[in-house]
Every structure is written in structure tokens, then in C-alpha cells.
N, C-alpha and C. Protein backbone atom coordinates (compact mmCIF):
# COMPACT_ATOMS: atom_id res chain seq x y z
N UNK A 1 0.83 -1.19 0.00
CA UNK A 1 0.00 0.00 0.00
C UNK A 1 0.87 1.24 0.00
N UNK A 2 0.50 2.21 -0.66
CA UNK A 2 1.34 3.65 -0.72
C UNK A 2 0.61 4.68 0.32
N UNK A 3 1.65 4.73 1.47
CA UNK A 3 1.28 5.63 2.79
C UNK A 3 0.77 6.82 1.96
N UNK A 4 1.22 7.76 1.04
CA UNK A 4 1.50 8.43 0.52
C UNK A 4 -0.21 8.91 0.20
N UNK A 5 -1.06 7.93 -0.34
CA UNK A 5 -2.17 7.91 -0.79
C UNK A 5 -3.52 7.81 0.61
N UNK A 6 -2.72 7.33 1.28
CA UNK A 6 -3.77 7.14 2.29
C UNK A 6 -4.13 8.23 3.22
N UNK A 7 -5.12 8.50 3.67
CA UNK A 7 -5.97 9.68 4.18
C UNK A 7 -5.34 9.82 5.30
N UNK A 8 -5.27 11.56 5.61
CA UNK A 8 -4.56 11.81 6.76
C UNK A 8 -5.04 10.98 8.25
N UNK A 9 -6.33 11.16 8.03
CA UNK A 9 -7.55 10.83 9.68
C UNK A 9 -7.16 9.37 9.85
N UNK A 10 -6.84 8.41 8.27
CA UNK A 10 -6.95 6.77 8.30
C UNK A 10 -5.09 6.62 9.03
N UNK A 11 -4.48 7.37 8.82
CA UNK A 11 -2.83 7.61 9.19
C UNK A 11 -3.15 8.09 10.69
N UNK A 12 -3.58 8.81 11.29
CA UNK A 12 -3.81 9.04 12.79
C UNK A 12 -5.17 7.86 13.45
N UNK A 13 -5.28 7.10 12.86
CA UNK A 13 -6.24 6.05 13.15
C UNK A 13 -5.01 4.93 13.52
N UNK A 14 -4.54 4.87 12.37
CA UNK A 14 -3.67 4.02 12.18
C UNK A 14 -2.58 3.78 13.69
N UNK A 15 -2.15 5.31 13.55
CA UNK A 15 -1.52 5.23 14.61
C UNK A 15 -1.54 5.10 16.54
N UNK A 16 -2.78 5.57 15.90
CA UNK A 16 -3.67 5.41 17.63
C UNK A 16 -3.61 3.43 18.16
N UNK A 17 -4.05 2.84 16.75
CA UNK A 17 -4.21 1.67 17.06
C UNK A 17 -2.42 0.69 17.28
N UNK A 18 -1.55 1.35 17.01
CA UNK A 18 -0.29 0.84 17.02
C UNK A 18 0.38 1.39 18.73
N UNK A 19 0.02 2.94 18.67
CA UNK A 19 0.51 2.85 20.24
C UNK A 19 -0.46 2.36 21.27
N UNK A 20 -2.02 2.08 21.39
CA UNK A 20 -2.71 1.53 21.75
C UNK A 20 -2.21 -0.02 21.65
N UNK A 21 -1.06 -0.70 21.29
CA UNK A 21 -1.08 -2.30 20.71
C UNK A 21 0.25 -2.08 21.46
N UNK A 22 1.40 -1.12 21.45
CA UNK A 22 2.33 -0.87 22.16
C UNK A 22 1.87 -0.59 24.41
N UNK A 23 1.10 0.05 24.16
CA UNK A 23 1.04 0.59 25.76
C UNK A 23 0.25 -0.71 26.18
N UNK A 24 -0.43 -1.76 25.41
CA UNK A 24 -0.77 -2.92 25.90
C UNK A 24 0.24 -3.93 26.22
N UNK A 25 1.04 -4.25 25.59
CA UNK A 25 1.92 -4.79 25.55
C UNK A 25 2.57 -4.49 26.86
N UNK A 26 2.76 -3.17 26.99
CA UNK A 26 3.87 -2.81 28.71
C UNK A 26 3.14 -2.90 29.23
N UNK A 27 1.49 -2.52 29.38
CA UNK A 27 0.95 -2.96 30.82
C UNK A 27 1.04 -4.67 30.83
N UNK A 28 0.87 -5.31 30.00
CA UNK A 28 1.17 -6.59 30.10
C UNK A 28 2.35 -7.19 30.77
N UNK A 29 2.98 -6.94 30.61
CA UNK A 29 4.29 -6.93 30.72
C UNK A 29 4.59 -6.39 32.54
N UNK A 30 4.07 -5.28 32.36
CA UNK A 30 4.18 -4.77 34.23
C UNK A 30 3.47 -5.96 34.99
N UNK A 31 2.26 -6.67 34.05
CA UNK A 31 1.61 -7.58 35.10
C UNK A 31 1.70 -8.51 35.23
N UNK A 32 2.48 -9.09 33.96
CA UNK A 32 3.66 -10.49 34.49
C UNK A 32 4.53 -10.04 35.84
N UNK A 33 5.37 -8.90 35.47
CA UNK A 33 5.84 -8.43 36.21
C UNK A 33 5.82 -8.69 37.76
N UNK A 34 4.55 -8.09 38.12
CA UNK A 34 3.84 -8.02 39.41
C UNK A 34 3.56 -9.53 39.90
N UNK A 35 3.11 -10.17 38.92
CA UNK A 35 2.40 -11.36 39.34
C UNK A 35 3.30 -12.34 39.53
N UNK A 36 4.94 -11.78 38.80
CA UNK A 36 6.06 -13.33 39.31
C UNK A 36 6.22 -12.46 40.26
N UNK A 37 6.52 -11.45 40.67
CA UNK A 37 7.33 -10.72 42.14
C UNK A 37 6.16 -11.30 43.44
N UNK A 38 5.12 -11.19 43.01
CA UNK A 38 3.50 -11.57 44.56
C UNK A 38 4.03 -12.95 44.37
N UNK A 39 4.30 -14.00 43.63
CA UNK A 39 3.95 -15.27 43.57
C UNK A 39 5.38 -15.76 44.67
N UNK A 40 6.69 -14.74 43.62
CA UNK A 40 8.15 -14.77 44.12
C UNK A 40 8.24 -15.04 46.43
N UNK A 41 7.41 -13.47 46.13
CA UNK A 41 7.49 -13.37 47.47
C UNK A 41 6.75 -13.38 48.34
N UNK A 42 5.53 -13.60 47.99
CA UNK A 42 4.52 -13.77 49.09
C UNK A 42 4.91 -14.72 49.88
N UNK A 43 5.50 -15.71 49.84
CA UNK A 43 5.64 -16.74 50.87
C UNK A 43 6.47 -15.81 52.27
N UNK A 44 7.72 -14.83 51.61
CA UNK A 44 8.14 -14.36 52.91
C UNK A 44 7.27 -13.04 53.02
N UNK A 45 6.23 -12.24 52.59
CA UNK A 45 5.57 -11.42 53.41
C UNK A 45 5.16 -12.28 53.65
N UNK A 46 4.18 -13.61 53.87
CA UNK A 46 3.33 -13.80 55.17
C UNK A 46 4.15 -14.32 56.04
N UNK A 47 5.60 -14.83 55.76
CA UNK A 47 6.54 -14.99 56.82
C UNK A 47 6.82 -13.94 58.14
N UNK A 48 7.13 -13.22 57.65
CA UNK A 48 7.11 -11.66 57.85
C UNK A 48 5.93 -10.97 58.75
N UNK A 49 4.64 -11.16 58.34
CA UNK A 49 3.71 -10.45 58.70
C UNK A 49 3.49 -11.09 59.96
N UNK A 50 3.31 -12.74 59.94
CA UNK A 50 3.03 -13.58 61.05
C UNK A 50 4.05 -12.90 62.30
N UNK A 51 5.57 -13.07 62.50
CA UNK A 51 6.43 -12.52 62.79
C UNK A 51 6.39 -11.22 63.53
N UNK A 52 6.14 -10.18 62.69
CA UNK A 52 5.63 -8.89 63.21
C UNK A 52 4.19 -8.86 64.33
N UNK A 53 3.16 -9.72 64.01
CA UNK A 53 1.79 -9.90 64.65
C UNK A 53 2.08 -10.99 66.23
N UNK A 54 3.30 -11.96 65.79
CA UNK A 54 3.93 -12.59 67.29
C UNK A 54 4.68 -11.42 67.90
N UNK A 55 5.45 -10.24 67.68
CA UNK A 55 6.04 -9.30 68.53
C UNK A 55 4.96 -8.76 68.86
N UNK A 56 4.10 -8.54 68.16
CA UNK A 56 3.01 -7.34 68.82
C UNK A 56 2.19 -7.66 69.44
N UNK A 57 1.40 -9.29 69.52
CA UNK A 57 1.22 -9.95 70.75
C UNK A 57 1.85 -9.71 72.07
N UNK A 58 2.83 -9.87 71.88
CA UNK A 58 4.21 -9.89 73.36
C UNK A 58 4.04 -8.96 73.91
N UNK A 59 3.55 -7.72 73.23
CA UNK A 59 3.76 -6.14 73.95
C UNK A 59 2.02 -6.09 73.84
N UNK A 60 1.25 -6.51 73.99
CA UNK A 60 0.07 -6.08 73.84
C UNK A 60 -0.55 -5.57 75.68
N UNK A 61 0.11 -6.41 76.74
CA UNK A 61 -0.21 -5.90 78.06
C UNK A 61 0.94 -4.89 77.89
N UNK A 62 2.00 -4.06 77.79
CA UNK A 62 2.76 -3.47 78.21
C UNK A 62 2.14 -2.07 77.51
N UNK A 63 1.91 -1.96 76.00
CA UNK A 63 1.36 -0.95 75.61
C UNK A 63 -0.11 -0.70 75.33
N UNK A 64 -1.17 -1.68 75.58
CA UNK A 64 -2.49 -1.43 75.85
C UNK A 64 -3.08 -2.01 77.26
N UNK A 65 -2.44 -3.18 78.00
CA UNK A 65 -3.49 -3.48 78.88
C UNK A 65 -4.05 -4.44 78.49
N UNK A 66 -3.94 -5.20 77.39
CA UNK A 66 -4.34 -6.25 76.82
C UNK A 66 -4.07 -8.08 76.77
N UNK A 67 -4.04 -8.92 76.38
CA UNK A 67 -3.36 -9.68 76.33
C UNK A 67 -3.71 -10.56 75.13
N UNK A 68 -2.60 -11.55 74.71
CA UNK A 68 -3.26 -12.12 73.74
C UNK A 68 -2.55 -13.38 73.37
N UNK A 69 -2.58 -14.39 72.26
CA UNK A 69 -1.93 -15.27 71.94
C UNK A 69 -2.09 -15.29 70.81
N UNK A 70 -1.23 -16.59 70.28
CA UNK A 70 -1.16 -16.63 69.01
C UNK A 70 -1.42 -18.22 68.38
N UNK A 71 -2.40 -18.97 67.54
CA UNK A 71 -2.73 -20.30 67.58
C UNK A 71 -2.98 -20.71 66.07
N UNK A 72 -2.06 -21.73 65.35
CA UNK A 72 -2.16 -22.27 64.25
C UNK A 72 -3.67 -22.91 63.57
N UNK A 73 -4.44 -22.42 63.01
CA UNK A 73 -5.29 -23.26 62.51
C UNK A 73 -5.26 -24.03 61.28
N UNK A 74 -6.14 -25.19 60.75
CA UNK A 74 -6.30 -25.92 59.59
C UNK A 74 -5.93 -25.26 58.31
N UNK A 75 -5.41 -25.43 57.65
CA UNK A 75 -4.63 -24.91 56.69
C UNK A 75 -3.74 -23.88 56.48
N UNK A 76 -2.74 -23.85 57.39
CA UNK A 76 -1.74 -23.21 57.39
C UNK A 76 -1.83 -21.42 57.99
N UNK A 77 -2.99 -21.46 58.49
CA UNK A 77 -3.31 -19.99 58.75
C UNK A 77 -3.06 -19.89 60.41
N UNK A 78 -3.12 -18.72 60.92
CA UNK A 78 -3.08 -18.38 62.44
C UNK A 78 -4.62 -17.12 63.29
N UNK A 79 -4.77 -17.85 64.33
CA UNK A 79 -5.55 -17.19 64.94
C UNK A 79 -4.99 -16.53 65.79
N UNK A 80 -5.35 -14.85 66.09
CA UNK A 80 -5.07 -13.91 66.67
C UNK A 80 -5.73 -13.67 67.81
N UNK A 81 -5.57 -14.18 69.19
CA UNK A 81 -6.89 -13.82 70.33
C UNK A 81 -6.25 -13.15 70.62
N UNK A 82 -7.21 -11.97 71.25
CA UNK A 82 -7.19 -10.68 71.95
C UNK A 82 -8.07 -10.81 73.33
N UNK A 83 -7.49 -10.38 74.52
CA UNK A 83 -8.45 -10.15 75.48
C UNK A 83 -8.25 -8.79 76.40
N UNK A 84 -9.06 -8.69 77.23
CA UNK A 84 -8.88 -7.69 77.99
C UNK A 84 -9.23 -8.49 79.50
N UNK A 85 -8.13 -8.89 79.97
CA UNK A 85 -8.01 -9.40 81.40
C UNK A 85 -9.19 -8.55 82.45
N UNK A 86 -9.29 -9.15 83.52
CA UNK A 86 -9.82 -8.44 84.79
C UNK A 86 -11.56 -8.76 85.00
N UNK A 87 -11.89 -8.08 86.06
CA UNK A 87 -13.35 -8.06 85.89
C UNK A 87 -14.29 -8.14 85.25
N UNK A 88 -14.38 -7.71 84.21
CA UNK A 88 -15.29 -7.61 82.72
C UNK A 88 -14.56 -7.61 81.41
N UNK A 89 -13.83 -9.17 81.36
CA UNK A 89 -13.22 -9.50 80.26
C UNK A 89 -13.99 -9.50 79.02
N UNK A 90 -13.39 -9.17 78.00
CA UNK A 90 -13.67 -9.23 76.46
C UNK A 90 -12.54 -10.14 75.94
N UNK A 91 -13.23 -10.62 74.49
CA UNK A 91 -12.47 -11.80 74.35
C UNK A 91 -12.55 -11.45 72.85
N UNK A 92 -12.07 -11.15 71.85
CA UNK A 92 -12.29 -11.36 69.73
C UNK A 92 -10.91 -12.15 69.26
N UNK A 93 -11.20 -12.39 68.29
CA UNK A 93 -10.16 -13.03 67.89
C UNK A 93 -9.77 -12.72 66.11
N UNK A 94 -8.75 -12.65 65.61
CA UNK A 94 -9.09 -12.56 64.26
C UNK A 94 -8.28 -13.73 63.25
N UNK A 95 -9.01 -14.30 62.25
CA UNK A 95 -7.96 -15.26 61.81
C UNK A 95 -7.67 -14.90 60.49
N UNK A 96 -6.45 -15.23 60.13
CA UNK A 96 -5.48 -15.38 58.94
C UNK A 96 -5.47 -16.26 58.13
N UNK A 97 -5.43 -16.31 57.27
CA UNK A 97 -5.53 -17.01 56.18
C UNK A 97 -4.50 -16.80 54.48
N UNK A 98 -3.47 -16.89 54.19
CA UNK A 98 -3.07 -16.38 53.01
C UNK A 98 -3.53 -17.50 51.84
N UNK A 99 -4.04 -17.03 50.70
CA UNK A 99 -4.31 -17.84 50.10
C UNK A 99 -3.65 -17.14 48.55
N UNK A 100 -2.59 -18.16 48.48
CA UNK A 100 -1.95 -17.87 47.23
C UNK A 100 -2.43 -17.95 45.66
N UNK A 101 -3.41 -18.60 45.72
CA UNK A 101 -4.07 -18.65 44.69
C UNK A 101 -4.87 -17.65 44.26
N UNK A 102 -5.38 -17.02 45.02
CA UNK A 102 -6.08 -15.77 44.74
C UNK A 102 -5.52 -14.94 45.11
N UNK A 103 -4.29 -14.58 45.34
CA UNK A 103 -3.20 -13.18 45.72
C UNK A 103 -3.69 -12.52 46.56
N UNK A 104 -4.36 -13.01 48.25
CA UNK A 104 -4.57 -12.34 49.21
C UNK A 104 -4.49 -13.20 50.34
N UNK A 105 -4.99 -12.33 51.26
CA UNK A 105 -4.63 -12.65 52.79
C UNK A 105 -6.18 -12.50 53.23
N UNK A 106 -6.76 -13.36 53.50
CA UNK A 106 -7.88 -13.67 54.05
C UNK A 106 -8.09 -13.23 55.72
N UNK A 107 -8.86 -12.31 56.29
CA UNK A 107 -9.01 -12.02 57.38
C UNK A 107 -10.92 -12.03 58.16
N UNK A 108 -10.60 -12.60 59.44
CA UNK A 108 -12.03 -12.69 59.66
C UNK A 108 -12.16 -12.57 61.38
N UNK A 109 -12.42 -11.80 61.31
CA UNK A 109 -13.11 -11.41 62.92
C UNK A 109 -14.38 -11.59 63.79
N UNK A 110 -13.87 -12.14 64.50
CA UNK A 110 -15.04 -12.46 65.46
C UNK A 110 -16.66 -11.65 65.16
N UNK A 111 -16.30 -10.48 65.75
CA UNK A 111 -17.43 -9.60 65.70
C UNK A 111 -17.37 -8.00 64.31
N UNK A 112 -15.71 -8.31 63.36
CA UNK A 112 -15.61 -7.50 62.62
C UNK A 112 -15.87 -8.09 61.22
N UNK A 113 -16.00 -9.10 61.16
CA UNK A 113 -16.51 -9.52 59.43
C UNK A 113 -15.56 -9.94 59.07
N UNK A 114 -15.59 -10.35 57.69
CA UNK A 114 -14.42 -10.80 56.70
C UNK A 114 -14.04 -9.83 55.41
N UNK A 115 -12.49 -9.46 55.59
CA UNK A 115 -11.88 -8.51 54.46
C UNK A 115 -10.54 -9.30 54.16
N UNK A 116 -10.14 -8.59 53.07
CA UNK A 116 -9.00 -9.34 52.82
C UNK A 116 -8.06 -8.23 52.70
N UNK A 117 -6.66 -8.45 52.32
CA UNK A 117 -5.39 -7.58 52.02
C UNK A 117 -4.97 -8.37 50.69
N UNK A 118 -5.27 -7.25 49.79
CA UNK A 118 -4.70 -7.73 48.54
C UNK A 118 -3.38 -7.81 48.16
N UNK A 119 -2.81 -8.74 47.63
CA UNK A 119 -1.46 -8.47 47.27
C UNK A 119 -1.09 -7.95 46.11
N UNK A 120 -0.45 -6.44 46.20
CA UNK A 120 -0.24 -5.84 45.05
C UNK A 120 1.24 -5.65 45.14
N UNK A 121 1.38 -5.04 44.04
CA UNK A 121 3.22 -4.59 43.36
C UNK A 121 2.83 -2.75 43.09
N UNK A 122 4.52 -2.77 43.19
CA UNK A 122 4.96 -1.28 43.04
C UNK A 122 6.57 -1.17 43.08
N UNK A 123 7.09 -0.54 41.71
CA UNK A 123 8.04 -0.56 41.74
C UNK A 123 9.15 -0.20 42.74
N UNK A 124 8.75 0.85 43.18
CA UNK A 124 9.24 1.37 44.43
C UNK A 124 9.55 0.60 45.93
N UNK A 125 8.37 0.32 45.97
CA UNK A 125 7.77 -0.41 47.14
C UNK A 125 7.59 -2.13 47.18
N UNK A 126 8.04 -2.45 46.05
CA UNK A 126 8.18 -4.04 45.86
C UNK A 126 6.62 -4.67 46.12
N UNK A 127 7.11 -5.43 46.65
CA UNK A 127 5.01 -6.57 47.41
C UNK A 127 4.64 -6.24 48.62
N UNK A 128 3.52 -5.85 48.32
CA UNK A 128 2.56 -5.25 49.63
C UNK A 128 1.10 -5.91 49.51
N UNK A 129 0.58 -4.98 50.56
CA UNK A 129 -0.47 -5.43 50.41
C UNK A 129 -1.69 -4.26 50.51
N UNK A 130 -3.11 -4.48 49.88
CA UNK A 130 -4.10 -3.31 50.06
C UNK A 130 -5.24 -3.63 50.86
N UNK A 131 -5.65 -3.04 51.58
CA UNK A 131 -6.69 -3.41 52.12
C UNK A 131 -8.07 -2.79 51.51
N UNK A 132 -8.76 -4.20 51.22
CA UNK A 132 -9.66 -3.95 50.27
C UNK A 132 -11.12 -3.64 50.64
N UNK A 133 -11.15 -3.00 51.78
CA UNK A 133 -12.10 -2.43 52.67
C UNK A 133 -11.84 -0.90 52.34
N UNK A 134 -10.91 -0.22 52.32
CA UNK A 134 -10.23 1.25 52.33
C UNK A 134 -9.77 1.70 51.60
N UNK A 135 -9.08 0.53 50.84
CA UNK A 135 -8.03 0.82 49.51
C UNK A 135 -6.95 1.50 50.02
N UNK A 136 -6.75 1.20 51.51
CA UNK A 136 -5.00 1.52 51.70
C UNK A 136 -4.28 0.35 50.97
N UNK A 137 -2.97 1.45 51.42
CA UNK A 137 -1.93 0.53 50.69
C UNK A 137 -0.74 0.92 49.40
N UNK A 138 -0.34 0.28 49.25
CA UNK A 138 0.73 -0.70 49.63
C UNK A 138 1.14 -0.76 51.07
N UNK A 139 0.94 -1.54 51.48
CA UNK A 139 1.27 -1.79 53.43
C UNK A 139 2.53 -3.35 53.08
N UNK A 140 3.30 -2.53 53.98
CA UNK A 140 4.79 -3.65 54.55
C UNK A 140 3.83 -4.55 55.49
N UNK A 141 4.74 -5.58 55.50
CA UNK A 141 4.04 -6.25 56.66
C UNK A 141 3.79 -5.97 57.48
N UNK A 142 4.96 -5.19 58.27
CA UNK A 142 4.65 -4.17 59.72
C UNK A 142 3.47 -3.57 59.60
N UNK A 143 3.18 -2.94 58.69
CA UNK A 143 1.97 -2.04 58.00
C UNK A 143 0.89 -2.69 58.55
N UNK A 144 0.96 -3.74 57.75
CA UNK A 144 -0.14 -4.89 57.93
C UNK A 144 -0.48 -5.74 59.42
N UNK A 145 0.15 -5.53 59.80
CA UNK A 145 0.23 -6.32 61.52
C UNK A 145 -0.41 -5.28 61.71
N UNK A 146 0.14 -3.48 62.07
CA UNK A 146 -0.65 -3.18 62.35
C UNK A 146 -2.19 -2.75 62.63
N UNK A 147 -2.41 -2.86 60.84
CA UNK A 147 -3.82 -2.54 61.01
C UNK A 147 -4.44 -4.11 61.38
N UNK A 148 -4.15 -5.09 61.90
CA UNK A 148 -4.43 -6.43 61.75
C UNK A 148 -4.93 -5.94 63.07
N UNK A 149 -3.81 -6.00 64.43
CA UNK A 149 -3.61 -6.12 65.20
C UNK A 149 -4.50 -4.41 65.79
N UNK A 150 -4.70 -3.30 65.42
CA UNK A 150 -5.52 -2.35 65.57
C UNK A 150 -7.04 -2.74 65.59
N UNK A 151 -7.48 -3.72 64.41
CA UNK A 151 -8.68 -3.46 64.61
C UNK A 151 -9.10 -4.48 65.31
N UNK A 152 -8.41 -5.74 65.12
CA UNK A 152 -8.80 -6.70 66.49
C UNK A 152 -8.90 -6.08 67.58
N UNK A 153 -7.55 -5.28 68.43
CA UNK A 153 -8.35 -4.66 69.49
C UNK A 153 -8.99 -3.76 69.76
N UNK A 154 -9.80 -3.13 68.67
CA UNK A 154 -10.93 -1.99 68.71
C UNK A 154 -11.85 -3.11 69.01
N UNK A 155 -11.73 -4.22 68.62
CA UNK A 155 -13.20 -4.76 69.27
C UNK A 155 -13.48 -5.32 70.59
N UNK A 156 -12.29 -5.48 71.08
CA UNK A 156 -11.85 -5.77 72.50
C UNK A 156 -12.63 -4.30 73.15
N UNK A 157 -11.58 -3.59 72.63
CA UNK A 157 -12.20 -2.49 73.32
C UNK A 157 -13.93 -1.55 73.51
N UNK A 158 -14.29 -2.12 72.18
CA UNK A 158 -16.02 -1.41 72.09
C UNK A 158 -16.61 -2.99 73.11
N UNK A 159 -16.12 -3.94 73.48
CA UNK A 159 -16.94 -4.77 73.98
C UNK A 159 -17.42 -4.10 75.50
């Protein structure tokens, strides 16, 4: 075909559909990307996160008054109890769940429902996670303990 002959509008058509076929290609590409880095490393964020949520257990009477433990359940996940010792104990608990197949972290609370933490990418920020209640995020694990470990004991505390 002779470019030469062909209509200016069919030449800016043309070209829309070539960088449109290009900018697909790199988002493609970013989401391989993303999806070997979550697959790469998710095993050590939930290494990680578990880790961070056992220190913050430990300190839970020293910096709230609280107390708590930490307990393995059926398929590889952990339960989070929270209490509030003394006279008029409260008791929630929240459990964990990572499920690699669907690129999140499964969470479920006693008296707070079930949300998850998505696992997303960012160049910057490597594998994190979002919470798909708020759309925070990218959250480190620390990140993530905390809001784990925050809203479990907001319910301790409204009890």
C-alpha cells in the first residue's frame, strides 16, 4: 500500500491503534511483572507479617493493657486472640488465612466480618499489600500487623 495515498484521519487512526497495541503490551508486561514478584514473594511477606503480629502480641499488656496469643489453625493460617483481662473480660479473635491462589490474605473477625489484604506490586515499594475495605496501601508487613492487630483490638475495646 502507498502511505502516501492514504488519508490523513486513516494515518492518525492508524496510529492510535499501534501505540494503543504498544502501551498494551507494557501494561502486560508490568503484570507479568507483578504477578512473578507476589507469587516470588509472598511466601516471605506472610513470613514476615506472622512474625511482626507474634512481637506485637508480646507487647500487647505493656502498651495497651491487653493480652493475647497466638494459635495455628487448619490450613496453614493463624488465629489472633485478643483479650482484655480483669473483671469484665472481652475476648475477639481474628484469623489469617493467606491464600496464594487468589493473591490475598484472608481475614475474619469475630465480631468484625471478613476482608481481605490484597497483594499488590509497586516498583518502588516491591510486594505489599491493600486493604480492600479502604483501599490503603501498599502496606509492609509491619503495615499490615498493624492494622491487623488495631482493629482486632478496637473490638476488645467497644466490647
Amino acid at each position: 500500500m502507498n502511505d502516501t495515498v492514504m488519508p490523513e484521519w486513516m494515518k492518525r487512526m492508524r496510529d492510535e491503534v499501534r501505540a494503543a497495541g504498544t502501551r498494551n503490551s507494557a501494561e502486560d508486561q508490568e503484570q507479568q511483572t507483578a504477578s512473578f514478584a507476589i507469587k516470588a514473594d509472598g511466601p516471605r511477606f506472610w513470613k514476615e507479617l506472622k512474625e511482626k503480629i507474634a512481637i506485637a502480641v508480646e507487647f500487647l499488656g505493656e502498651a495497651a493493657k491487653l493480652a493475647g496469643s497466638i494459635s495455628r489453625i487448619p490450613g496453614g493460617g493463624i488465629q489472633v486472640k485478643v483479650w482484655r483481662p480483669g473483671i469484665s473480660p472481652a475476648q475477639t479473635y481474628t484469623n489469617l488465612a493467606w491464600l496464594p491462589d487468589r493473591g490475598k490474605i484472608n481475614c475474619s473477625t469475630l465480631n468484625g466480618g471478613v476482608w481481605n489484604l490484597q497483594f499488590c506490586f509497586s516498583e518502588e515499594n516491591g510486594v505489599g499489600v491493600m486493604d480492600e475495605r479502604t483501599g490503603d496501601g501498599p502496606l509492609n508487613p509491619e503495615e499490615a500487623a498493624e492494622l491487623i492487630m488495631r482493629r482486632t483490638m478496637c473490638e476488645v475495646e467497644a466490647a
